[in-house]
C-alpha atoms as a PDB file:
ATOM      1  CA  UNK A   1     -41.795  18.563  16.872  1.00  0.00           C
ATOM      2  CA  UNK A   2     -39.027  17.846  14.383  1.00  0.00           C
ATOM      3  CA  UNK A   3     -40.362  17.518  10.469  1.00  0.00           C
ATOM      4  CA  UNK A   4     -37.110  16.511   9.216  1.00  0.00           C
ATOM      5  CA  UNK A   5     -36.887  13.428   6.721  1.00  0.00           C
ATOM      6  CA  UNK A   6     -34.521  10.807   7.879  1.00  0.00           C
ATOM      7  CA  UNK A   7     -32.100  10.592   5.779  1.00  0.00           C
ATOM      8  CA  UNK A   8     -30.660   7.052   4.543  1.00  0.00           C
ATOM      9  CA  UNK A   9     -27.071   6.628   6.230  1.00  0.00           C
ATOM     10  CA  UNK A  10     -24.502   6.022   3.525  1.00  0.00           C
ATOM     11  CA  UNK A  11     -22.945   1.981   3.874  1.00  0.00           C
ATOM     12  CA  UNK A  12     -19.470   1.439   2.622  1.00  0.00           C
ATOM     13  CA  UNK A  13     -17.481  -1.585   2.658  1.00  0.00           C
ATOM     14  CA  UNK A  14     -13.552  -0.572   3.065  1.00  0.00           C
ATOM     15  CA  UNK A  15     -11.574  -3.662   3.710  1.00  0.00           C
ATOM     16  CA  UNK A  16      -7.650  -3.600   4.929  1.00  0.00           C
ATOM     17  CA  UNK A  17      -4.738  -5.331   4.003  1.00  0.00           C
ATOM     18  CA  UNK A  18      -1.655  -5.334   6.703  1.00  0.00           C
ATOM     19  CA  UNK A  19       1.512  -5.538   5.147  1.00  0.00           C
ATOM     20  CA  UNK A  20       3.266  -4.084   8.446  1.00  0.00           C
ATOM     21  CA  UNK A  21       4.805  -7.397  10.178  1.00  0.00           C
ATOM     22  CA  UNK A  22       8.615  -7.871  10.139  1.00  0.00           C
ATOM     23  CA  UNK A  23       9.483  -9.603   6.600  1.00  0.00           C
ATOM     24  CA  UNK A  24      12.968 -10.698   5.144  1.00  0.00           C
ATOM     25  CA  UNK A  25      12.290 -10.381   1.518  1.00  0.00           C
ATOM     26  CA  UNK A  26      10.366  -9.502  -1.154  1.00  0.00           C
ATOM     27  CA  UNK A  27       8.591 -12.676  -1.924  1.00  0.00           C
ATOM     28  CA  UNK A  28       7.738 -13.160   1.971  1.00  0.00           C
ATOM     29  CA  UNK A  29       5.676  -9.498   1.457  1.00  0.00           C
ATOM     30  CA  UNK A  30       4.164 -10.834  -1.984  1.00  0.00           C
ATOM     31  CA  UNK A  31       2.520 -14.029  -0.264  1.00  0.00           C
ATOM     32  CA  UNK A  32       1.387 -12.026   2.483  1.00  0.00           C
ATOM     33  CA  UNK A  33      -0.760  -9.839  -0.056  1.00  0.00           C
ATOM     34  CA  UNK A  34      -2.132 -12.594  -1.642  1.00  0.00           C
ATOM     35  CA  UNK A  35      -3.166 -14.697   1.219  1.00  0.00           C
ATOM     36  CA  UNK A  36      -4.862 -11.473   2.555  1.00  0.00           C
ATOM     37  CA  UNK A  37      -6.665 -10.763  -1.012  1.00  0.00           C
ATOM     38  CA  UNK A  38      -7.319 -14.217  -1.351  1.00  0.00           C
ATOM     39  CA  UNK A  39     -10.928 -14.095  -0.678  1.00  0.00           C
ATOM     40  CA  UNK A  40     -11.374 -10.658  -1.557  1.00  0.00           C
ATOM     41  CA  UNK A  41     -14.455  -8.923  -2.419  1.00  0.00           C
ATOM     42  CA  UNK A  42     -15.968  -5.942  -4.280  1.00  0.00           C
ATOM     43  CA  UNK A  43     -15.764  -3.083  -2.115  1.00  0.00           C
ATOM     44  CA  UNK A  44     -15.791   0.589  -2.062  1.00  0.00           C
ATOM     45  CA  UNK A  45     -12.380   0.930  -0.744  1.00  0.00           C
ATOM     46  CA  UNK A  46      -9.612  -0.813  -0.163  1.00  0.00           C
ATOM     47  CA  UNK A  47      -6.548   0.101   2.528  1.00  0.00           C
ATOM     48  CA  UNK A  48      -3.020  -1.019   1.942  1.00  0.00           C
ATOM     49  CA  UNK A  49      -0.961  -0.707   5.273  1.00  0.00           C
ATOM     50  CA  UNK A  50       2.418  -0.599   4.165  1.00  0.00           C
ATOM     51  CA  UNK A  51       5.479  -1.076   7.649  1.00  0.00           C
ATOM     52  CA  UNK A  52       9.455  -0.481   7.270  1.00  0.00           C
ATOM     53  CA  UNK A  53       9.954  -4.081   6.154  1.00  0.00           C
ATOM     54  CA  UNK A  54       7.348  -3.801   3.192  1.00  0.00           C
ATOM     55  CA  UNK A  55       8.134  -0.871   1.732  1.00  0.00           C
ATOM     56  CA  UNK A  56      11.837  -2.256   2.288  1.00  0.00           C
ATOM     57  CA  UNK A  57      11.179  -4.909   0.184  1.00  0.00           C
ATOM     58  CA  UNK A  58       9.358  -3.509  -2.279  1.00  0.00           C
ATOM     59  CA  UNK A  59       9.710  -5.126  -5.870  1.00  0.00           C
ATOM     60  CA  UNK A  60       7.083  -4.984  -8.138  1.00  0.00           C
ATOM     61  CA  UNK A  61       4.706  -4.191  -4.676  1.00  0.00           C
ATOM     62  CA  UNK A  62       2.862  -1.139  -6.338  1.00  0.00           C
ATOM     63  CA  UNK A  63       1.704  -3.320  -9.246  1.00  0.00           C
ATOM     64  CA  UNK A  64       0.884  -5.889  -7.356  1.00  0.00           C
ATOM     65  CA  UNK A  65      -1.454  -3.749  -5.378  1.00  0.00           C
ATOM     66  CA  UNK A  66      -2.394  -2.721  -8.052  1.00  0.00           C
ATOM     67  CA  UNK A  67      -3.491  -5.949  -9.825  1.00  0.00           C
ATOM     68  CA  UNK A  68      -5.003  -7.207  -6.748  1.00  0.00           C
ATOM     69  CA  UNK A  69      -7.636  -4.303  -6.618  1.00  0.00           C
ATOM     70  CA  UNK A  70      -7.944  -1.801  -9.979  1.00  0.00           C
ATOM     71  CA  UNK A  71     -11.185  -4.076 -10.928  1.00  0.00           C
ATOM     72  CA  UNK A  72     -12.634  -4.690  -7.202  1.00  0.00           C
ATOM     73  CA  UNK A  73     -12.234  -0.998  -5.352  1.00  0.00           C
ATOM     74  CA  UNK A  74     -13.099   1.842  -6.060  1.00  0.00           C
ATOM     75  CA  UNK A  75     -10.761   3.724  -4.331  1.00  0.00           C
ATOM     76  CA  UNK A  76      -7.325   2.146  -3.089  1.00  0.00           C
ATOM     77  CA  UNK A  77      -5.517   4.040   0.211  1.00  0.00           C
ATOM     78  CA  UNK A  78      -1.545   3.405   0.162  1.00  0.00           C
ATOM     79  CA  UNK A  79      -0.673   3.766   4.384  1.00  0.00           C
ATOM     80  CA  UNK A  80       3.452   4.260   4.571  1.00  0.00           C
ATOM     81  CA  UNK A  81       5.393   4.961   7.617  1.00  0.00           C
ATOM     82  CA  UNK A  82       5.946   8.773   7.790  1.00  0.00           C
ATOM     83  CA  UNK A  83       9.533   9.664   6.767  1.00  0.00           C
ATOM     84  CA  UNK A  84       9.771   7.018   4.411  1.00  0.00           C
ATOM     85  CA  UNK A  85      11.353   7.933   0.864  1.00  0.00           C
ATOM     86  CA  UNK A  86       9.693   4.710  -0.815  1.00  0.00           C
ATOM     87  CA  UNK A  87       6.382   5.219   0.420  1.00  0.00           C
ATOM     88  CA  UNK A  88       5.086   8.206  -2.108  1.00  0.00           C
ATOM     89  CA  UNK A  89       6.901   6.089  -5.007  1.00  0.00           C
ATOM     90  CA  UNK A  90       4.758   3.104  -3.974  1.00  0.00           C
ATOM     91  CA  UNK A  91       1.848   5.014  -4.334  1.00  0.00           C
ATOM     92  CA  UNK A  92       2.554   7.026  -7.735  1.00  0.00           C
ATOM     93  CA  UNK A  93       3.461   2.930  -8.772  1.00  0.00           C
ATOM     94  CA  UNK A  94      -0.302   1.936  -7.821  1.00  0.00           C
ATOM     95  CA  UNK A  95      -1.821   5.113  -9.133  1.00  0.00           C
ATOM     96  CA  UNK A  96       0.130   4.171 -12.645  1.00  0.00           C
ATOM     97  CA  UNK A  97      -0.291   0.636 -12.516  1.00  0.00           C
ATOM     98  CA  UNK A  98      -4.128   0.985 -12.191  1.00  0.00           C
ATOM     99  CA  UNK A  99      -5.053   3.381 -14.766  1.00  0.00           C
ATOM    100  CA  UNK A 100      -2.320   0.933 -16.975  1.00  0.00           C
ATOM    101  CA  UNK A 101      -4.566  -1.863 -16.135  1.00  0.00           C
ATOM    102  CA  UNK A 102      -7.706   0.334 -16.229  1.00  0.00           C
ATOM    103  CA  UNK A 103      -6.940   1.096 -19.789  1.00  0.00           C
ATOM    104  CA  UNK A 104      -6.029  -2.343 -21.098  1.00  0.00           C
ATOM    105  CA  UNK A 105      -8.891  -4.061 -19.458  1.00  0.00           C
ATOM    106  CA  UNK A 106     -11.046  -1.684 -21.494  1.00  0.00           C
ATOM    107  CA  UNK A 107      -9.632  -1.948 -24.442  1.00  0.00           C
ATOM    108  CA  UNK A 108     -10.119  -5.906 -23.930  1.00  0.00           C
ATOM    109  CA  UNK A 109     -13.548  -5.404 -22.976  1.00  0.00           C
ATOM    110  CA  UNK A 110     -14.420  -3.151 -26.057  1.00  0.00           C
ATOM    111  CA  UNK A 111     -12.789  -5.388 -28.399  1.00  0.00           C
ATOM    112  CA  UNK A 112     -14.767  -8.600 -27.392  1.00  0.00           C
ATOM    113  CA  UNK A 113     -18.079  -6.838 -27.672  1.00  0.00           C
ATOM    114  CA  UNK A 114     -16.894  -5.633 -31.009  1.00  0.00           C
ATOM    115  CA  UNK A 115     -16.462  -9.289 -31.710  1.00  0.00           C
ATOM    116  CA  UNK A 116     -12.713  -9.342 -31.466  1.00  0.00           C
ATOM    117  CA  UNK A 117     -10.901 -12.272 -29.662  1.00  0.00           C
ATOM    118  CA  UNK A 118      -9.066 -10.959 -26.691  1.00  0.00           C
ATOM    119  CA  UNK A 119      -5.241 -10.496 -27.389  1.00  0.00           C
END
């Protein structure tokens, strides 16, 4: 006979975006994030699959990522095709862009309960 405690199994929510259809610009990849994030949630994690065409087309992608999710995750997974040049530059972009917003969100938050209007 077993006198082990249970233990509690740990519940995560990790949601994923799919950026990996064919698209023709950069502003075809943009409204794809957003209609996917568009009802987004808090969550624990959140993963970013990235295909050829996004990464491609990838203006302004890592901050965009990164404003999308740097208040709702806590952890954010950047998936690139393997080989890809643009895929660890995407990432270090959403690793910057999210302590950058990170930062300035606190420094709004600290200044409004110090009684400061926001900026």
């Amino acid at each position: 006979m077993s006198t082990a405690q249970p233990t509690v199994a740990a519940v995560r929510l990790v949601l994923t975006v799919d950026l990996t259809r064919p698209y023709s610009s950069h502003r075809d990849v943009a409204r794809d994030l957003r209609e996917q994030c568009r009802r987004s949630i808090d969550c624990d994690t959140v993963i970013v699959r990235l295909g050829a065409d996004a990464v491609r087309h990838n203006v302004d992608l890592g901050k965009s990522i990164a404003a999308e999710f740097f208040l709702t995750a806590r952890s954010i997974e950047v998936h690139t095709p393997a080989g890809n040049v643009l895929g660890p530059i995407i990432h270090a972009e959403v690793a910057r862009y999210v302590r950058l917003f990170t930062d300035d969100y606190a420094r709004q938050t600290a200044g409004q309960a110090a009684g400061h209007p926001p900026v």
